[in-house]
PDB file of N, CA and C in Angstrom:
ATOM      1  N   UNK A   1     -12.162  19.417 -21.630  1.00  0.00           N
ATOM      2  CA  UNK A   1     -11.123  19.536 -20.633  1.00  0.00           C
ATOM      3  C   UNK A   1     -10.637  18.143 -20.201  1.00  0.00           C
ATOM      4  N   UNK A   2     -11.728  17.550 -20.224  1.00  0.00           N
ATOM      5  CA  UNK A   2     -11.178  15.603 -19.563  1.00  0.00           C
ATOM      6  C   UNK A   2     -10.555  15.597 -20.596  1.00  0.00           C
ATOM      7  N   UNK A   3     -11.193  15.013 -22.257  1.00  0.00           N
ATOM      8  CA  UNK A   3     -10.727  14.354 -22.799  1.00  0.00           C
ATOM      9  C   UNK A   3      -9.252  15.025 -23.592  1.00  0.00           C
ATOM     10  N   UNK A   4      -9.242  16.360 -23.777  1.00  0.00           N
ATOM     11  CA  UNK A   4      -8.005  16.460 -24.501  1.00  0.00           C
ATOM     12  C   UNK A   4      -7.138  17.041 -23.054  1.00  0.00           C
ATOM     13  N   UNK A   5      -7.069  17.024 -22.278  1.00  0.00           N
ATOM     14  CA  UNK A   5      -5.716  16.613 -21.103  1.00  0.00           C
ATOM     15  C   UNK A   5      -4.677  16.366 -21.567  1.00  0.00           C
ATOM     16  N   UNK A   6      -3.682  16.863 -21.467  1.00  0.00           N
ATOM     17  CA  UNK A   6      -2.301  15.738 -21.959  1.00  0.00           C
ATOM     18  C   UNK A   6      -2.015  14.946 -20.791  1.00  0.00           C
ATOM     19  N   UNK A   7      -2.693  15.228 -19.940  1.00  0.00           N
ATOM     20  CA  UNK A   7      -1.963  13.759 -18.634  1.00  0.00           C
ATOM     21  C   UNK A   7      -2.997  12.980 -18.439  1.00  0.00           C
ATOM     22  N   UNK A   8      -2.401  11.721 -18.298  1.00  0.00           N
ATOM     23  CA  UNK A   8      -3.597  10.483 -18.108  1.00  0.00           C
ATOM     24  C   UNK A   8      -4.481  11.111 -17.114  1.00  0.00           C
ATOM     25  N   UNK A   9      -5.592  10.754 -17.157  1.00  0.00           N
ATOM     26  CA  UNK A   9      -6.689  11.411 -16.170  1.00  0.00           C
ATOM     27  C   UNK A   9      -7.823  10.342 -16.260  1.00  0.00           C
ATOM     28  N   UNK A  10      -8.560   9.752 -15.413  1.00  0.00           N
ATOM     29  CA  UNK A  10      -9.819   8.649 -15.411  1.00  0.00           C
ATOM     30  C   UNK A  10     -10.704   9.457 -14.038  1.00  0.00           C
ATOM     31  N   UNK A  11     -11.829   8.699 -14.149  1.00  0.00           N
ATOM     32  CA  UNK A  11     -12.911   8.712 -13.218  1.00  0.00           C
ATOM     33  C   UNK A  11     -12.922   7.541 -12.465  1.00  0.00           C
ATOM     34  N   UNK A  12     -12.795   6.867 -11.380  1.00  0.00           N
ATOM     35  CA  UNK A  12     -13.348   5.287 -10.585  1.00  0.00           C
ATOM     36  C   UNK A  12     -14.313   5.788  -9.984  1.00  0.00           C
ATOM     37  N   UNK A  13     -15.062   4.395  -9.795  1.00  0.00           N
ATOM     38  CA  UNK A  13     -15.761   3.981  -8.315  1.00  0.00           C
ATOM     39  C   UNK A  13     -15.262   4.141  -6.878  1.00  0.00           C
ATOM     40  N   UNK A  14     -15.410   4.845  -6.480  1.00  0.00           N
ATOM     41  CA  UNK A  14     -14.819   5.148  -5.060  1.00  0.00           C
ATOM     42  C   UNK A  14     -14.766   3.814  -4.123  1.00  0.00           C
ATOM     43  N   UNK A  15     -15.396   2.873  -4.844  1.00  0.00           N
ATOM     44  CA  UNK A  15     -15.999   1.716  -3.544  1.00  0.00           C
ATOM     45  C   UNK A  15     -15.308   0.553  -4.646  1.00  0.00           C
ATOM     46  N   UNK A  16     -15.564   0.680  -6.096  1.00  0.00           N
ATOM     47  CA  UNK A  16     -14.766  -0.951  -6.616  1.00  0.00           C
ATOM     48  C   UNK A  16     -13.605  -0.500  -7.290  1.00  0.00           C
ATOM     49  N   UNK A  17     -13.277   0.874  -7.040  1.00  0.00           N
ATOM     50  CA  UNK A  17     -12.102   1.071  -8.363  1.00  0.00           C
ATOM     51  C   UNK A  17     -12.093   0.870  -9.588  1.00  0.00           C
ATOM     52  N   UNK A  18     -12.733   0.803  -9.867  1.00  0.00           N
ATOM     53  CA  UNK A  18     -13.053   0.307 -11.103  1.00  0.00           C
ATOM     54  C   UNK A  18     -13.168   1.621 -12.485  1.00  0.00           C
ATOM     55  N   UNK A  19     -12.720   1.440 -13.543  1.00  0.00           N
ATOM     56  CA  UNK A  19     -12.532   2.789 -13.728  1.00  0.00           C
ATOM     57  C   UNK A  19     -13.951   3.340 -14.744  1.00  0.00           C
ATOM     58  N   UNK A  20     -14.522   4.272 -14.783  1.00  0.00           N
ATOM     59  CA  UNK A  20     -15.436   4.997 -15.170  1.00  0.00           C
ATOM     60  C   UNK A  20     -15.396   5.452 -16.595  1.00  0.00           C
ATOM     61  N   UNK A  21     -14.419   5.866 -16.584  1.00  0.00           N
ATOM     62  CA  UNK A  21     -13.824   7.103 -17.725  1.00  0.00           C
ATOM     63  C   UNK A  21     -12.217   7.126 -17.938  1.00  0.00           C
ATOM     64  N   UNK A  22     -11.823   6.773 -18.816  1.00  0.00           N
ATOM     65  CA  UNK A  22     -10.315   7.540 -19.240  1.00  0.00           C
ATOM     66  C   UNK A  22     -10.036   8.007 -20.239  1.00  0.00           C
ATOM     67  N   UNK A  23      -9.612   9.366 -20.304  1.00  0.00           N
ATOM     68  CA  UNK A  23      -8.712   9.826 -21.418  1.00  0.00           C
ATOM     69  C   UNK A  23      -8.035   9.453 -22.646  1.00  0.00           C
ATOM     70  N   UNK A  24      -7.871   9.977 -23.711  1.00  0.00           N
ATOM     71  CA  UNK A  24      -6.956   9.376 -24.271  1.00  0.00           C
ATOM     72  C   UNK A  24      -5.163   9.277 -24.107  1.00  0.00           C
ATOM     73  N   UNK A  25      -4.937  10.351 -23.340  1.00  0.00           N
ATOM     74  CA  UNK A  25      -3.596  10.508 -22.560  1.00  0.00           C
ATOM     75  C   UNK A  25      -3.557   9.256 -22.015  1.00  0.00           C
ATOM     76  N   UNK A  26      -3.953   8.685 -21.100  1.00  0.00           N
ATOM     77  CA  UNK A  26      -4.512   7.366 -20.300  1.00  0.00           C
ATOM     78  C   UNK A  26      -3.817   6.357 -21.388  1.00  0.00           C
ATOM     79  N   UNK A  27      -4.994   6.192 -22.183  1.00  0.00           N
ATOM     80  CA  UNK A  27      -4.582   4.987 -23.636  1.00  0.00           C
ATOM     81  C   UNK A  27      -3.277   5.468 -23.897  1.00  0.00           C
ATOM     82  N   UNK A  28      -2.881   6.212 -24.133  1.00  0.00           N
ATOM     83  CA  UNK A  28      -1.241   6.199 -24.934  1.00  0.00           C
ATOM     84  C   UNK A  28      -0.546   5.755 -23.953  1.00  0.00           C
ATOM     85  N   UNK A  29      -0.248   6.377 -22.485  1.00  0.00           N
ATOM     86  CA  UNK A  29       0.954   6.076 -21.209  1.00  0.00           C
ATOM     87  C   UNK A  29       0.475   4.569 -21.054  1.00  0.00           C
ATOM     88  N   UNK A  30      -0.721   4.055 -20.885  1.00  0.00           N
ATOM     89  CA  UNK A  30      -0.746   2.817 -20.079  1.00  0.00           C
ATOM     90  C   UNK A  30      -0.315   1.946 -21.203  1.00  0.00           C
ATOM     91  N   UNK A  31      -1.290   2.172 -22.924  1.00  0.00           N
ATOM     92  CA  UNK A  31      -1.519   0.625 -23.589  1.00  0.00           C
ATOM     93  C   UNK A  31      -2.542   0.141 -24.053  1.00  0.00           C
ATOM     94  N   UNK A  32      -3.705   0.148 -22.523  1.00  0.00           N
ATOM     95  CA  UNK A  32      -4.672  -0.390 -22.786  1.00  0.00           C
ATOM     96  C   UNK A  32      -5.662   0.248 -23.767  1.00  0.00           C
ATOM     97  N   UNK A  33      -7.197   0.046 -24.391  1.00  0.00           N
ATOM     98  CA  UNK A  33      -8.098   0.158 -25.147  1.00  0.00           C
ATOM     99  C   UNK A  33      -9.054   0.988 -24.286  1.00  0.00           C
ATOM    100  N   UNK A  34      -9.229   1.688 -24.502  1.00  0.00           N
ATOM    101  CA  UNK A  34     -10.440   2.480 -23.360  1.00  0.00           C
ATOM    102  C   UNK A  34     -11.398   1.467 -23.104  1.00  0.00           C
ATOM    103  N   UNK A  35     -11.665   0.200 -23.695  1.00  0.00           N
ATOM    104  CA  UNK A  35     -12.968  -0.800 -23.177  1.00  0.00           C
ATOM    105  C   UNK A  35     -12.052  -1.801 -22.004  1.00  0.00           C
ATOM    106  N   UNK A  36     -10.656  -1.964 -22.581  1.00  0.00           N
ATOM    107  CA  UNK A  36      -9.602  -2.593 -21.425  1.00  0.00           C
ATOM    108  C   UNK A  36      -9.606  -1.869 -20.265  1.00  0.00           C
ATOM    109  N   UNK A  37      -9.323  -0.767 -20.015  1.00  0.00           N
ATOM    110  CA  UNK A  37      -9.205   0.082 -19.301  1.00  0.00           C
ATOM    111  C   UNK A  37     -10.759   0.170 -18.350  1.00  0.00           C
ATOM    112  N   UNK A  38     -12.152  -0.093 -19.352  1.00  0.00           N
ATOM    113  CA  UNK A  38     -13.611   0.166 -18.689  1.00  0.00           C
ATOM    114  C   UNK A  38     -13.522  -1.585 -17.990  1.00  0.00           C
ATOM    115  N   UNK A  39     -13.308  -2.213 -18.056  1.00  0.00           N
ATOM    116  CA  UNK A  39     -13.054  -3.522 -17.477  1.00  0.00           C
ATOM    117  C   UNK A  39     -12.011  -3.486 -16.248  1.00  0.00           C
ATOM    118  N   UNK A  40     -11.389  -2.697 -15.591  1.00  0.00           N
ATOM    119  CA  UNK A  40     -10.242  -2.745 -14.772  1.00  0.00           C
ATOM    120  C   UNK A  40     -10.669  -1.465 -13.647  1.00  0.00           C
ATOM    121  N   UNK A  41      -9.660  -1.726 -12.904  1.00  0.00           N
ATOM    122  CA  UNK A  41      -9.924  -0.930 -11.477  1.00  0.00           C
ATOM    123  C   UNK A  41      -8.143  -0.633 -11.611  1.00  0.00           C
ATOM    124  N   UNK A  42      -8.123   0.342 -10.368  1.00  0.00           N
ATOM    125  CA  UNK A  42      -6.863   1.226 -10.187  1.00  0.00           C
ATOM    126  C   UNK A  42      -6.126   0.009  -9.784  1.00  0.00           C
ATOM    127  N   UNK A  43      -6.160  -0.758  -9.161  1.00  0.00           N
ATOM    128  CA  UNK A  43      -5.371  -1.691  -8.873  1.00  0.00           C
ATOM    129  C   UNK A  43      -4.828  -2.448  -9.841  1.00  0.00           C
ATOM    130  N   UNK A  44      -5.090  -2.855 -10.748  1.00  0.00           N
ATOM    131  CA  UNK A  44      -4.874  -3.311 -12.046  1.00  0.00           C
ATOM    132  C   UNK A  44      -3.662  -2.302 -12.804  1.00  0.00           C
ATOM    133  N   UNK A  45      -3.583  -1.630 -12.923  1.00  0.00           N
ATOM    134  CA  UNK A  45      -2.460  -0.664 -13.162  1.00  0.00           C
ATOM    135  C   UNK A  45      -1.525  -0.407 -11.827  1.00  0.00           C
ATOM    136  N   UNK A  46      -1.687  -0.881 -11.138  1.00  0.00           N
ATOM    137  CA  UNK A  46       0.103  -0.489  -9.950  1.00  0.00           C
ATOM    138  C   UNK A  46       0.271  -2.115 -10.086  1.00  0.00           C
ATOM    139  N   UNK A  47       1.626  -1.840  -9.713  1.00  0.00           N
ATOM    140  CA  UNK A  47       2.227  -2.972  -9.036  1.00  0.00           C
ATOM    141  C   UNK A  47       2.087  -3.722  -8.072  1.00  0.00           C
ATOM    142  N   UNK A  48       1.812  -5.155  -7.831  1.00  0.00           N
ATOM    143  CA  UNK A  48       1.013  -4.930  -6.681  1.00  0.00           C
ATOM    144  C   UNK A  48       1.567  -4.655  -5.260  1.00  0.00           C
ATOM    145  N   UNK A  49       3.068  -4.237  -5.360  1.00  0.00           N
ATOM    146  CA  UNK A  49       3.725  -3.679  -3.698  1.00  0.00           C
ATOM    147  C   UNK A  49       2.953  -2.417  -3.566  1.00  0.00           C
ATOM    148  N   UNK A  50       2.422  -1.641  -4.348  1.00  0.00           N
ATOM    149  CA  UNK A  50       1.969  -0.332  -4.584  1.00  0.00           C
ATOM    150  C   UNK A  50       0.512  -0.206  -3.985  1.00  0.00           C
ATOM    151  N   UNK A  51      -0.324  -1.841  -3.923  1.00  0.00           N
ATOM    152  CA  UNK A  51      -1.623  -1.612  -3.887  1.00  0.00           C
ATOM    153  C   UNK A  51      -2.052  -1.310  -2.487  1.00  0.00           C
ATOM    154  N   UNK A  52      -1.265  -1.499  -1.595  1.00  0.00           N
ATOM    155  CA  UNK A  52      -1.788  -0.919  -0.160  1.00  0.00           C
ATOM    156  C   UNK A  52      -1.420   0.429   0.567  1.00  0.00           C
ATOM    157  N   UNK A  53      -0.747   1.114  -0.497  1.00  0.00           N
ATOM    158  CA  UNK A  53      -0.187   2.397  -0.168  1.00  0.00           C
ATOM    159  C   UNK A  53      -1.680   2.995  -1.180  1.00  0.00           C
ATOM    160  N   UNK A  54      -1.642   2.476  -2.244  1.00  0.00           N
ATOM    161  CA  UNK A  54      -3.147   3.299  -2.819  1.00  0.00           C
ATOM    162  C   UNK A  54      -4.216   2.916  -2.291  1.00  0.00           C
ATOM    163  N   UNK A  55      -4.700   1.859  -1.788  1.00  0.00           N
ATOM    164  CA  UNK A  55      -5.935   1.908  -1.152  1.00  0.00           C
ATOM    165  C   UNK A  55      -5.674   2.429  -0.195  1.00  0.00           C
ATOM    166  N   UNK A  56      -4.495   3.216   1.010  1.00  0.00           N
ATOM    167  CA  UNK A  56      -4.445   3.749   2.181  1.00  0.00           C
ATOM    168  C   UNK A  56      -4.851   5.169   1.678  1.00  0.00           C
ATOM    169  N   UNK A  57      -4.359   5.811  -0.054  1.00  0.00           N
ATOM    170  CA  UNK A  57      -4.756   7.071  -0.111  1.00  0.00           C
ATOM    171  C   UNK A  57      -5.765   7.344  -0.948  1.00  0.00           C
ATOM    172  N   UNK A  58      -6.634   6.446  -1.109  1.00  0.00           N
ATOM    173  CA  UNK A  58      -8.334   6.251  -1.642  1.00  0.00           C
ATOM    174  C   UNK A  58      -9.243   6.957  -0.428  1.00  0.00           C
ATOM    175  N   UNK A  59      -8.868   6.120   1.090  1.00  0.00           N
ATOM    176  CA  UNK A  59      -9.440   6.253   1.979  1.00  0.00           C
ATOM    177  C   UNK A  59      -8.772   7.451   2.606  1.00  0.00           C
ATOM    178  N   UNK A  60      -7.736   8.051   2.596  1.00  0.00           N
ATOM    179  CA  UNK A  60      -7.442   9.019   3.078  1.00  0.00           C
ATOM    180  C   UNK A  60      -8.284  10.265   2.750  1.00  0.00           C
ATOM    181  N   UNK A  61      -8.861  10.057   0.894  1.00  0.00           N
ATOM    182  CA  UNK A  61      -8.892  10.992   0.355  1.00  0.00           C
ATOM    183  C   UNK A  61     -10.323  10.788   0.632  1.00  0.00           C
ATOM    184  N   UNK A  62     -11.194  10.099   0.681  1.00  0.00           N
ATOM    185  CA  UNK A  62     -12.137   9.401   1.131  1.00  0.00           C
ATOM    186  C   UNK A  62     -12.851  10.614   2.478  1.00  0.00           C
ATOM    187  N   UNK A  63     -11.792  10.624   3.071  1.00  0.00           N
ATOM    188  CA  UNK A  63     -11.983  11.310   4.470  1.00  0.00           C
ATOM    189  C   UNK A  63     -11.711  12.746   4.907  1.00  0.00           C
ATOM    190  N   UNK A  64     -10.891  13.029   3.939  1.00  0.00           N
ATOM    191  CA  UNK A  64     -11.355  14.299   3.442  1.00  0.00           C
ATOM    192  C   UNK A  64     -12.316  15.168   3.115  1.00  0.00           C
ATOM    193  N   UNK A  65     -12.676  14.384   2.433  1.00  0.00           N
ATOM    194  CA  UNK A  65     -13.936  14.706   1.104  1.00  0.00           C
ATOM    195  C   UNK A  65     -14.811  14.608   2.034  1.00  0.00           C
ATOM    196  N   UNK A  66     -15.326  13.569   3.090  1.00  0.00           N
ATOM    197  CA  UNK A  66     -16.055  14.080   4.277  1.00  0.00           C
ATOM    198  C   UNK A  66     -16.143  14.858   4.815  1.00  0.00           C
ATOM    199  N   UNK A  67     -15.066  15.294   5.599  1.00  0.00           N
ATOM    200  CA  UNK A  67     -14.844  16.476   6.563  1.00  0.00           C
ATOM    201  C   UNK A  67     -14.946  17.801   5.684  1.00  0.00           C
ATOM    202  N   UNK A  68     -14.406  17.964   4.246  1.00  0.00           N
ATOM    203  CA  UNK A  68     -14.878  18.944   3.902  1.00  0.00           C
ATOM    204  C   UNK A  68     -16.287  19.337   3.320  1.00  0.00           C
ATOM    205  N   UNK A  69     -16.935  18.472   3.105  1.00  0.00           N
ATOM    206  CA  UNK A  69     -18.575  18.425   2.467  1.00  0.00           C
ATOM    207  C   UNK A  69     -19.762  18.713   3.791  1.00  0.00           C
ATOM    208  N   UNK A  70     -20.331  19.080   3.909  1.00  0.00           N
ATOM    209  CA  UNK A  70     -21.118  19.804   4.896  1.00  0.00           C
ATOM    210  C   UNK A  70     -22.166  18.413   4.302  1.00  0.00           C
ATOM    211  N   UNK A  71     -22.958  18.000   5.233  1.00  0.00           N
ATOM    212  CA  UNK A  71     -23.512  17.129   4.970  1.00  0.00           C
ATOM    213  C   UNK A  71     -23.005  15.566   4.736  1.00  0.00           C
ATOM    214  N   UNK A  72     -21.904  15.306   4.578  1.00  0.00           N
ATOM    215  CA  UNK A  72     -21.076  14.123   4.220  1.00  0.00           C
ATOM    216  C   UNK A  72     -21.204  13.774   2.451  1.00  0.00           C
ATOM    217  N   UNK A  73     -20.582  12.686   2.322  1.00  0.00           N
ATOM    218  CA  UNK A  73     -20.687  12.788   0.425  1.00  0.00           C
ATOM    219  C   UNK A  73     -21.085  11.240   0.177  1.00  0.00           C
ATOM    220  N   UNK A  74     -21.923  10.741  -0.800  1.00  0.00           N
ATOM    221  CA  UNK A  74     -22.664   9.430  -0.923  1.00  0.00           C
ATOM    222  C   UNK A  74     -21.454   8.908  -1.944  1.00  0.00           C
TER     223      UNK A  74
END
């Protein structure tokens, strides 16, 4: 289901961005090499006028994921 996706799709670090996992959808739209891509964080792909509107909805989503998890989430 991850890997044959047709839309770019990755995994990060919630805390370095950094990316985990990507697709091959991913490799075709961006460019990069899936080991380019294991070297980089979400920020690295926006622009950087873009990067404080995504770290505002990292943490948004961040806080969510709290309030809905009974127990909080590590």
């Amino acid at each position: 289901m991850f890997e044959n996706n047709p839309h770019p799709t990755w995994v990060f670090d919630r805390e370095t961005l950094r990316f985990l996992a990507v697709n091959a959808a991913a490799v075709r739209k961006y460019g990069y090499s899936r080991e380019e891509f294991l070297a980089m964080t979400l920020k690295d792909i926006r622009p950087p006028e873009d990067v404080p509107a995504l770290l505002e909805t990292v943490r948004a989503l961040e806080r969510e994921m709290r309030a809905a998890t009974p127990g909080g989430i590590d």
